[in-house]
Protein backbone atom coordinates (compact mmCIF):
# COMPACT_ATOMS: atom_id res chain seq x y z
CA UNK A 1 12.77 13.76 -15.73
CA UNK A 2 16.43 13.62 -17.70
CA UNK A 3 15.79 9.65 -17.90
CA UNK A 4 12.63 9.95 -19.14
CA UNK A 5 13.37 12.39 -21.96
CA UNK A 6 16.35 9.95 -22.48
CA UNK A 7 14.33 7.04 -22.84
CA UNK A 8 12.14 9.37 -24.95
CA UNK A 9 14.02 10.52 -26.96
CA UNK A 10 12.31 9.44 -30.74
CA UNK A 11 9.39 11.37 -29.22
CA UNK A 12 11.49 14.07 -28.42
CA UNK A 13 13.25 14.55 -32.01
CA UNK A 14 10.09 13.35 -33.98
CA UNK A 15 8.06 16.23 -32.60
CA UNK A 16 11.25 18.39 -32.55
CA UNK A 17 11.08 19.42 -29.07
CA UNK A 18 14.23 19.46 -28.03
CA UNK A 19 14.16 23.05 -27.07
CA UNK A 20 11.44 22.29 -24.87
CA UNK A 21 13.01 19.26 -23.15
CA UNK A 22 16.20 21.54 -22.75
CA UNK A 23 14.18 24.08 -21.14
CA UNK A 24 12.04 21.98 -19.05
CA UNK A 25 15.31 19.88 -17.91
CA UNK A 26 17.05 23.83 -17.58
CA UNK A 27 14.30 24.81 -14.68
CA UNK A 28 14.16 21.79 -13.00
CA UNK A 29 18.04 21.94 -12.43
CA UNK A 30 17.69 25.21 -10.93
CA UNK A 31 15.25 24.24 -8.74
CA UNK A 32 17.65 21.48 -7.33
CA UNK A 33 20.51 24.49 -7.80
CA UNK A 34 18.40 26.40 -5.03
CA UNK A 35 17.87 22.69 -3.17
CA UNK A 36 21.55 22.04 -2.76
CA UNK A 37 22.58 25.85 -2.02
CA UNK A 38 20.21 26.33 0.97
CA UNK A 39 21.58 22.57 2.36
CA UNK A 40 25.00 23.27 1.76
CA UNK A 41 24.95 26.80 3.46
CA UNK A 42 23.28 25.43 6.73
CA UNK A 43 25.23 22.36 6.38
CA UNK A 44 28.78 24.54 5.74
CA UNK A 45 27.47 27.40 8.36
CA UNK A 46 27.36 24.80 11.08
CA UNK A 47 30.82 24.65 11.61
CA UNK A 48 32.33 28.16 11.67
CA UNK A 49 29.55 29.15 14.09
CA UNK A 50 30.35 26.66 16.09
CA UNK A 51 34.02 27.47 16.43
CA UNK A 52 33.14 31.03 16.86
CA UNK A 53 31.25 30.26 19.64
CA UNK A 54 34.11 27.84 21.11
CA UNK A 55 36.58 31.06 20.78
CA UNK A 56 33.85 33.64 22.69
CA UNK A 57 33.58 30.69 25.84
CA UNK A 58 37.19 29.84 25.62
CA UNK A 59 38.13 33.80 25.73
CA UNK A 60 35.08 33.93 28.66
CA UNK A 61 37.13 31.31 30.53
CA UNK A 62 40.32 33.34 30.06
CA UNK A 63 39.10 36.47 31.33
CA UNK A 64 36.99 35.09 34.38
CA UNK A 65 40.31 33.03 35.14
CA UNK A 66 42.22 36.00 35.04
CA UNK A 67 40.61 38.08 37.17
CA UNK A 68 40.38 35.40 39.51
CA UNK A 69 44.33 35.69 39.43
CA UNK A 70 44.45 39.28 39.90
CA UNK A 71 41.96 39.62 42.84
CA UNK A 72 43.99 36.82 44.64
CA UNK A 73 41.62 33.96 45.08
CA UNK A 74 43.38 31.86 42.12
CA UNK A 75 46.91 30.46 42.67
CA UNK A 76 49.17 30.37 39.34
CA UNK A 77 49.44 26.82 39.10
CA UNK A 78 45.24 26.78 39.57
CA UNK A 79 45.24 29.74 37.11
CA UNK A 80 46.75 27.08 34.17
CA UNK A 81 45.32 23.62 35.08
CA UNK A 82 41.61 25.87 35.05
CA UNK A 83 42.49 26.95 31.72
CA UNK A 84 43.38 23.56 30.17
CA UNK A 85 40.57 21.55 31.28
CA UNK A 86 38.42 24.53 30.05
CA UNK A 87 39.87 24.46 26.61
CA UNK A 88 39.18 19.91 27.13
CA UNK A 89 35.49 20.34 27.93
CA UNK A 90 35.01 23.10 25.14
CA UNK A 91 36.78 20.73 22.76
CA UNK A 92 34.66 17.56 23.45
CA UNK A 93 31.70 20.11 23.76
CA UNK A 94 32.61 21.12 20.13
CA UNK A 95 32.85 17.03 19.41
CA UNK A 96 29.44 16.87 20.66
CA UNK A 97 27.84 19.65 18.56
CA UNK A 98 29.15 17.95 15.39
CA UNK A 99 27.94 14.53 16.24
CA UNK A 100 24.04 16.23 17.06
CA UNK A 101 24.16 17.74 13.46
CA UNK A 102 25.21 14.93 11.73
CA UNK A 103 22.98 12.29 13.80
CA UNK A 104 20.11 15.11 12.65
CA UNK A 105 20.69 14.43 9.03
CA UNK A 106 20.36 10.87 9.29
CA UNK A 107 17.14 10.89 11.48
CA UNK A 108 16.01 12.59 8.77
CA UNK A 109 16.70 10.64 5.78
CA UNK A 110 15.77 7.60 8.35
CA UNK A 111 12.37 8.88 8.96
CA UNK A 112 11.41 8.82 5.43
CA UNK A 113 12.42 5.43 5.17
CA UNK A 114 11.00 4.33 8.44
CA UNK A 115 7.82 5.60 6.89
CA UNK A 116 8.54 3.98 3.52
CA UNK A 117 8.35 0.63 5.48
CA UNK A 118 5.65 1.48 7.74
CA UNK A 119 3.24 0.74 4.87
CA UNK A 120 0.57 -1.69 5.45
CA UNK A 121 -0.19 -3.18 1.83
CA UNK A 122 -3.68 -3.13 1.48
CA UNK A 123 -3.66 -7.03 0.09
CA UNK A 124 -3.03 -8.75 2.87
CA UNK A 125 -1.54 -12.62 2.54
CA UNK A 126 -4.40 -15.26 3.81
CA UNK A 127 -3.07 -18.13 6.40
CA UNK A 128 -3.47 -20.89 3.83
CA UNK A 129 -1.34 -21.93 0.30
CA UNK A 130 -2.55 -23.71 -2.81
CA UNK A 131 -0.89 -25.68 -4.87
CA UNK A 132 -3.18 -26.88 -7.70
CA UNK A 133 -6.16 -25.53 -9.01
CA UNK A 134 -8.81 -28.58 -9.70
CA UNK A 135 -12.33 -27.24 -10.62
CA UNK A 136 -13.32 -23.03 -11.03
CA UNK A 137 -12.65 -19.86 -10.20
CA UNK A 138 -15.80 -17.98 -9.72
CA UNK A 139 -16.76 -14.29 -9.29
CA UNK A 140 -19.78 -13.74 -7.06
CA UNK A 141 -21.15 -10.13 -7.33
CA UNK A 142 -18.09 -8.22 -7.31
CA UNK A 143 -17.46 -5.10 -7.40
CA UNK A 144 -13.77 -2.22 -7.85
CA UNK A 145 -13.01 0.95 -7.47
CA UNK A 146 -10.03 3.37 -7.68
CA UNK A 147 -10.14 5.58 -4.77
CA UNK A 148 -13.95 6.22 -4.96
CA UNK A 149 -14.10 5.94 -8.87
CA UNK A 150 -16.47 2.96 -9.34
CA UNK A 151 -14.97 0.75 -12.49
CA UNK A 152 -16.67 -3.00 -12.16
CA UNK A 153 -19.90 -3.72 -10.52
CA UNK A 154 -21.97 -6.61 -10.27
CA UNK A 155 -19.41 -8.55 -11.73
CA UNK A 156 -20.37 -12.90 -11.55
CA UNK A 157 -18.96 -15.15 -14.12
CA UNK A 158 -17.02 -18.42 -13.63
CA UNK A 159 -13.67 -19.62 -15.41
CA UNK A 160 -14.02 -23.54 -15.64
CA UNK A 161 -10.42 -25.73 -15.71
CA UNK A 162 -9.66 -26.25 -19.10
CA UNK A 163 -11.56 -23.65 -20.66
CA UNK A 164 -10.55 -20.20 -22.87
CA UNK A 165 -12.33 -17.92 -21.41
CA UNK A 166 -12.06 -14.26 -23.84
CA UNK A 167 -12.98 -11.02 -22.24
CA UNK A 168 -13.90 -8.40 -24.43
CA UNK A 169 -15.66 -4.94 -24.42
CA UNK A 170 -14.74 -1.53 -25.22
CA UNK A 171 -11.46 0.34 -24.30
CA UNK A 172 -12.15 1.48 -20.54
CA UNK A 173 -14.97 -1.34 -19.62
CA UNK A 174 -12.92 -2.99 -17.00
CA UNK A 175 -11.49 -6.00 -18.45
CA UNK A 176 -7.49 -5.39 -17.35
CA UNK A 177 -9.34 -4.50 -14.05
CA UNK A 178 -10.73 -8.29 -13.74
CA UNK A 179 -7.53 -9.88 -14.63
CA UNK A 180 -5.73 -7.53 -12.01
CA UNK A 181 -8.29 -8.56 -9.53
CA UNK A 182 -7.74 -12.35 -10.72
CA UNK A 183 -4.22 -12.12 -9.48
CA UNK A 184 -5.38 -10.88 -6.95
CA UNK A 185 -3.38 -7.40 -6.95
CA UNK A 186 -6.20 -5.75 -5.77
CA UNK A 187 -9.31 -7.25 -3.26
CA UNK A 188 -12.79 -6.34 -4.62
CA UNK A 189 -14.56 -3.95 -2.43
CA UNK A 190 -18.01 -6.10 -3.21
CA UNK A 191 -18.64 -9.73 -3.65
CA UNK A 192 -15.76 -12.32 -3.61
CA UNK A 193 -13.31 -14.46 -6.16
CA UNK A 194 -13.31 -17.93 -5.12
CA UNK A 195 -10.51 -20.57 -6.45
CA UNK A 196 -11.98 -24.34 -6.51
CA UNK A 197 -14.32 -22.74 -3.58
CA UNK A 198 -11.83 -21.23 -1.31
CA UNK A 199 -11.96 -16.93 -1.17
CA UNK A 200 -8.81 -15.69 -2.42
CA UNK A 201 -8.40 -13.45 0.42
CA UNK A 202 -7.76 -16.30 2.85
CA UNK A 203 -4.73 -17.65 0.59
CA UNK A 204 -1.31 -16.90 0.49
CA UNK A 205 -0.49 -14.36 -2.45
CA UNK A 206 2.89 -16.32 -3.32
CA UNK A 207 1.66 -19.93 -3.66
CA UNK A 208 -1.70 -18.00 -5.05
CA UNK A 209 0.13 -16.31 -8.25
CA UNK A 210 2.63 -19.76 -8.88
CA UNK A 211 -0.51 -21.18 -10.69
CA UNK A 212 -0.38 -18.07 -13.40
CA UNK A 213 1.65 -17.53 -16.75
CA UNK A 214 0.87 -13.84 -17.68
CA UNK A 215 1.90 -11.93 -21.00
CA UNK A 216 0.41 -8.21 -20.33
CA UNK A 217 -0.35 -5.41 -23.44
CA UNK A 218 3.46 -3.98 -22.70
CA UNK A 219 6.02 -6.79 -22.90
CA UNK A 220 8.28 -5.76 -20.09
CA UNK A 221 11.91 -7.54 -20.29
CA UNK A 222 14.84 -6.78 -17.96
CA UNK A 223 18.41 -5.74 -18.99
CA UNK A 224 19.55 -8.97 -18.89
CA UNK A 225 19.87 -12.27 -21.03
CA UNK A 226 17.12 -13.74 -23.56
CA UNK A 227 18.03 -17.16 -21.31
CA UNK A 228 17.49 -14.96 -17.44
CA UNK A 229 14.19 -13.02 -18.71
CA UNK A 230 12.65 -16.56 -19.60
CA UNK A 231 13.56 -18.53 -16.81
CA UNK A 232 12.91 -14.76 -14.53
CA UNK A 233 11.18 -15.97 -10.84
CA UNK A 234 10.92 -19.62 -11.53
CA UNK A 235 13.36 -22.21 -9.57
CA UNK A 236 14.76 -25.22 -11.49
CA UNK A 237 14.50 -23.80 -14.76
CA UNK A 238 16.96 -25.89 -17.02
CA UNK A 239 18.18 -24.66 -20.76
CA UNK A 240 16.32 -26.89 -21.84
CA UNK A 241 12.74 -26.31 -20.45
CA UNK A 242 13.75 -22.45 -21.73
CA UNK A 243 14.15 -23.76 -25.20
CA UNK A 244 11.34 -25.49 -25.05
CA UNK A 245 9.40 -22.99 -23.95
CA UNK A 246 10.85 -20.38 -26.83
CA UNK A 247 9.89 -22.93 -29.27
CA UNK A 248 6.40 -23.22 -28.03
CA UNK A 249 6.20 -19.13 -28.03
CA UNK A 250 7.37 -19.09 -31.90
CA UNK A 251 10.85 -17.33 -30.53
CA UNK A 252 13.56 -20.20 -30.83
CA UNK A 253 13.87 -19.36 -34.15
CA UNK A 254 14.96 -15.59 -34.17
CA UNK A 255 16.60 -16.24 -30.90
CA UNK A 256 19.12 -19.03 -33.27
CA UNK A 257 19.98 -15.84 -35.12
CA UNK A 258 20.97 -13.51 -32.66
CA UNK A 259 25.25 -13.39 -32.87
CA UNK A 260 25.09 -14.65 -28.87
CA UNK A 261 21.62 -16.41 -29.08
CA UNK A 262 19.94 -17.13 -25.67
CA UNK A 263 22.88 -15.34 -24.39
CA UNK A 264 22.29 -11.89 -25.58
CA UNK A 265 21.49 -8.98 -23.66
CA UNK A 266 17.95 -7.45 -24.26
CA UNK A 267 19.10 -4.17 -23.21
CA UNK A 268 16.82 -1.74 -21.00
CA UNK A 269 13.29 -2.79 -20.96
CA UNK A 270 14.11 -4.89 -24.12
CA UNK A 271 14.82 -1.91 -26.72
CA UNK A 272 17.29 -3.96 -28.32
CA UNK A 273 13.90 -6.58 -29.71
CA UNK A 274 11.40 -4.99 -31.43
CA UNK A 275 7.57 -5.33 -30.44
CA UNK A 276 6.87 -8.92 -31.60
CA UNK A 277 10.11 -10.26 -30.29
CA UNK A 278 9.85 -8.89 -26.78
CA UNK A 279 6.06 -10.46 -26.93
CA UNK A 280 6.94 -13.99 -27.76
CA UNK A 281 9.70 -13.66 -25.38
CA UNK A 282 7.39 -12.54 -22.80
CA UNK A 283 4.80 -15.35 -23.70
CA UNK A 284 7.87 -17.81 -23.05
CA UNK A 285 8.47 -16.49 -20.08
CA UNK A 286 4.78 -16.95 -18.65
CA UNK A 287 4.73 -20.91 -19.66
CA UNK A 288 8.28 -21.95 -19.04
CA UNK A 289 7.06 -22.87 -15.23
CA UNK A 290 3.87 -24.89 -17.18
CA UNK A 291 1.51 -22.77 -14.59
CA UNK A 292 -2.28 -24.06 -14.65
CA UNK A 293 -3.53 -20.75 -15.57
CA UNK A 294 -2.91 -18.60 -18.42
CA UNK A 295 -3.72 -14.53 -18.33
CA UNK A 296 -3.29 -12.81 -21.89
CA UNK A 297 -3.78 -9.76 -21.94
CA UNK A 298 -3.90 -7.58 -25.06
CA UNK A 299 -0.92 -9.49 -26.34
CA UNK A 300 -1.07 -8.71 -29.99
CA UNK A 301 -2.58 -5.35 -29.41
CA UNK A 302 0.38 -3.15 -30.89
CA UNK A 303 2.13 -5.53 -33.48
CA UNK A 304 2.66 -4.76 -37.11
CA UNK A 305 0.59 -7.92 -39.13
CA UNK A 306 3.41 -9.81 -39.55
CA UNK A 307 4.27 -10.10 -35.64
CA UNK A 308 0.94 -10.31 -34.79
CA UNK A 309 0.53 -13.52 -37.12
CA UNK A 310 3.30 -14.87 -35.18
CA UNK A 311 2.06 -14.34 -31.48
CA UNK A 312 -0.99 -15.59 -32.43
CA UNK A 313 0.31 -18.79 -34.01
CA UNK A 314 2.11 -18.68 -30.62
CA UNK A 315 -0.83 -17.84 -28.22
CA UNK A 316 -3.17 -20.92 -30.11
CA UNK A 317 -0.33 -23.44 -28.93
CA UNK A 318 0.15 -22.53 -25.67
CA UNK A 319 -3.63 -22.15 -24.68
CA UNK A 320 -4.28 -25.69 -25.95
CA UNK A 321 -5.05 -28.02 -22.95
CA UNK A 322 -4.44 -24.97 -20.29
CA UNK A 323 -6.94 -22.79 -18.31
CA UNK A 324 -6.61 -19.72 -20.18
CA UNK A 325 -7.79 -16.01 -19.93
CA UNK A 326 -7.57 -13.74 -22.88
CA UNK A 327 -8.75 -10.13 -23.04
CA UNK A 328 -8.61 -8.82 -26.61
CA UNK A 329 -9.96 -5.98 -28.27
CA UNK A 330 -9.82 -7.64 -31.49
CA UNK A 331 -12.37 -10.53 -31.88
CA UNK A 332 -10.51 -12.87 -34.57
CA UNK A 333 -7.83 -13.32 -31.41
CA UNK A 334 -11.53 -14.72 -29.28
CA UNK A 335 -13.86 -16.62 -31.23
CA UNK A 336 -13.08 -19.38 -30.74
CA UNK A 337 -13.10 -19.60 -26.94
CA UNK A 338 -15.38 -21.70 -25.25
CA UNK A 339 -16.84 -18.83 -23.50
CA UNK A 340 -16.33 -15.06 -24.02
CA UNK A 341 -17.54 -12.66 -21.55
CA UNK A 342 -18.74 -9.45 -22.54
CA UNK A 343 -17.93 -6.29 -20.25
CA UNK A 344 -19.01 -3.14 -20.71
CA UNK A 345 -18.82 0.32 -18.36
CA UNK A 346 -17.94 -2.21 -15.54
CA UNK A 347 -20.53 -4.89 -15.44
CA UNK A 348 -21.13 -8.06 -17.59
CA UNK A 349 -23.70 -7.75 -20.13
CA UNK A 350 -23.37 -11.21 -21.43
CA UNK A 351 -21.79 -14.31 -21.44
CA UNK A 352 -22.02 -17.37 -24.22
CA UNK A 353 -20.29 -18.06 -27.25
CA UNK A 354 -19.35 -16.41 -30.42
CA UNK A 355 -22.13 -17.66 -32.20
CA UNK A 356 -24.48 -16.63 -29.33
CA UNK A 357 -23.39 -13.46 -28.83
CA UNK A 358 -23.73 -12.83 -32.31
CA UNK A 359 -27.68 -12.89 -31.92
CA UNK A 360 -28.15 -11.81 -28.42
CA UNK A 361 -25.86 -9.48 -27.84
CA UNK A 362 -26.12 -5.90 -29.50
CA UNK A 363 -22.28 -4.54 -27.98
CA UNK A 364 -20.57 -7.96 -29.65
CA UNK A 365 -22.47 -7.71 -32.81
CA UNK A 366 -21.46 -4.22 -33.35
CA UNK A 367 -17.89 -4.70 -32.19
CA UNK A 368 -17.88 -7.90 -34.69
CA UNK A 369 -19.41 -5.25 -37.67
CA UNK A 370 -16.74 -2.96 -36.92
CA UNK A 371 -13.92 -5.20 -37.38
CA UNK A 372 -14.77 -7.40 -40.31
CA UNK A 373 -16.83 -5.32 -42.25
CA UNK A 374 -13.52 -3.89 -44.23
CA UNK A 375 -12.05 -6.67 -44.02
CA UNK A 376 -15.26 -8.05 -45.81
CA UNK A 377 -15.32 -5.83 -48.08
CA UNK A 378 -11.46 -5.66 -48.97
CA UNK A 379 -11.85 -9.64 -49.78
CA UNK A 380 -15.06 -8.85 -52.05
CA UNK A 381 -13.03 -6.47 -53.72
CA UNK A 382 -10.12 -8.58 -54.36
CA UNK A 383 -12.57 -11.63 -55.91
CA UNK A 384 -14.19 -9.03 -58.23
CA UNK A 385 -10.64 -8.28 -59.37
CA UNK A 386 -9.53 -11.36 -59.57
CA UNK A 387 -12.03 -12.79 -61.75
CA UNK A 388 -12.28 -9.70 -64.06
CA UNK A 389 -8.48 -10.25 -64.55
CA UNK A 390 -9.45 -13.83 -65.22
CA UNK A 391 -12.41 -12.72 -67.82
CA UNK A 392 -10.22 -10.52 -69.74
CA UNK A 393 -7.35 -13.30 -70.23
């Protein structure tokens, strides 16, 4: 909770709710207060009890030792040697109890762990690896859901080598669902995925994902170089396929300017880059391996205009001559794929191309209305004023 509100905090301040963090963070503190009493008193209790018990057998011992004395049937010498191998047993005994309670602490953080790695993952590796992808992936009928919440259904469309395919459909319709179930992070429940004819489920989920460059909605870096977050899983990765890369991804340039270029730290989750930069850097880290398949998702979502120019100018170069997937909400980023399938509330409603959609398909048409219709209109109204200006001169 404190790291969140940390890495929070413009929210925080910009909605001036700093009282109500300092609260919230005030009664969850006291709740771990209460936590770390209650363990330290049993853990802290343990002890004196357990030398106050020593004391009450040690004083039994004593007393049944001296009355033994007294009533005869315990010579001196006898007397002392039972005492002092008394007072050895009840030490060790003492030994003992310590050992139990601390061996009980760890069988209890242990369990959870033991747990922890009892998980089966419910994606299971296949026996069999791939190393190139030649002809298709298809999708035959398949269906998703999240814990009982049906999201795709009916789902069939192929992705052809070479081709941009676009998915696109309103927010919620399924499409980050398909490319999750493309990388096969989740099985379908229905149907099958088949790569060049083989079901994903009988391949092995390393050598499987090697064939993908992805670039998801949130550019994700790690608190580490701009040189280690492009080159991040792939072996063999020389400066100069990074550079390369960067240059493809429109990033070499504002990388150049950086006071410790490729060398500079990105900082946590990349906070130190704004929005544009971390997505070009992202989109040069999914090609620097040159993978055979391309997954874009939503990758100019949340940029300002300028950045957004800038990915895309980056996004057209890199899909050229590669199998590529692109889900977009906005359909200038789409039209010109070769085939754009629409989803909507979890099933495919059609599949074609821009200009077919256009006429066949009702949910495309309207989502193409929506989107250029101001920007229609803002261009008509520039050429009117344009050419009055021109009129009056």
């Amino acid at each position: 909770r404190f790291q969140e509100s940390i890495l929070s905090i413009r929210v925080v301040k910009s909605f001036g709710a700093e009282a109500f963090e300092l609260g919230r963070l005030r009664r969850a503190l006291q709740a771990v207060v209460r936590v770390n009493v209650k363990f330290g008193a049993y853990k802290h209790a343990e002890e004196p009890a357990r030398s106050v018990v020593n004391y009450l057998a040690e004083a039994t011992l004593m007393a049944l030792a001296a009355y033994e004395l007294l009533a005869g049937r315990l010579a001196v010498p006898a007397f002392f040697l039972f005492l002092y191998v008394g007072r050895a047993v009840m030490v060790q005994v003492g030994l003992l109890g310590g050992a139990y309670t601390a061996i009980q602490t760890t069988l209890a953080a242990s369990s959870r762990i033991d747990e922890l790695f009892g998980l089966e993952p419910t994606v299971k590796d296949g026996p069999e690896s791939i190393a190139e992808f030649r002809d298709r992936i298809a999708l035959s009928d398949v269906a998703f859901d999240y814990g009982g919440e049906r999201v795709l259904s009916g789902v069939s469309f192929a992705i052809a080598k070479g081709d941009v395919v676009a998915l696109v459909g309103p927010s919620g319709a399924g499409k980050s669902t398909l490319a999750d179930l493309l990388l096969r992070l989740y099985d379908p429940v229905l149907g099958a995925i088949t790569i060049d004819g083989r079901d994903l489920r009988t391949l092995q989920q390393a050598s499987y994902r090697r064939l993908f460059g992805v670039v998801s909605q949130e550019a994700l870096l790690f608190n580490a170089t701009i040189r280690e977050n492009i080159a991040y899983g792939r072996d063999g990765v020389s400066d100069a396929d990074v550079v390369r890369a960067a240059q493809i991804a429109n990033a070499h340039d504002f990388i150049t300017e950086l006071p410790e270029g490729y060398s500079t730290v990105v900082g946590d989750r990349g906070i130190r880059l704004s929005g544009g930069q971390r997505q070009r850097v992202a989109i040069a880290r999914a090609i620097v391996g040159k993978p055979q398949i391309l997954i874009l998702d939503e990758a100019t979502s949340s940029l300002d205009s300028e950045s957004e120019r800038l990915v895309q100018l980056a996004i057209d170069r890199v899909i050229q001559g590669t199998t590529s997937i692109v889900i977009a909400h906005r359909l200038s980023t789409v039209m010109r794929a070769d085939k754009i399938v629409v989803v909507n509330r979890g099933t495919v409603e059609a599949v074609g191309t821009h200009a077919e959609l256009l006429t066949t398909n009702e949910i495309y048409a309207r989502l193409y209305r929506l989107q250029f219709a101001e920007v229609e209109a803002l261009g008509t109204s520039l050429t009117t004023t344009t050419r009055r200006r021109g009129e009056m001169e």
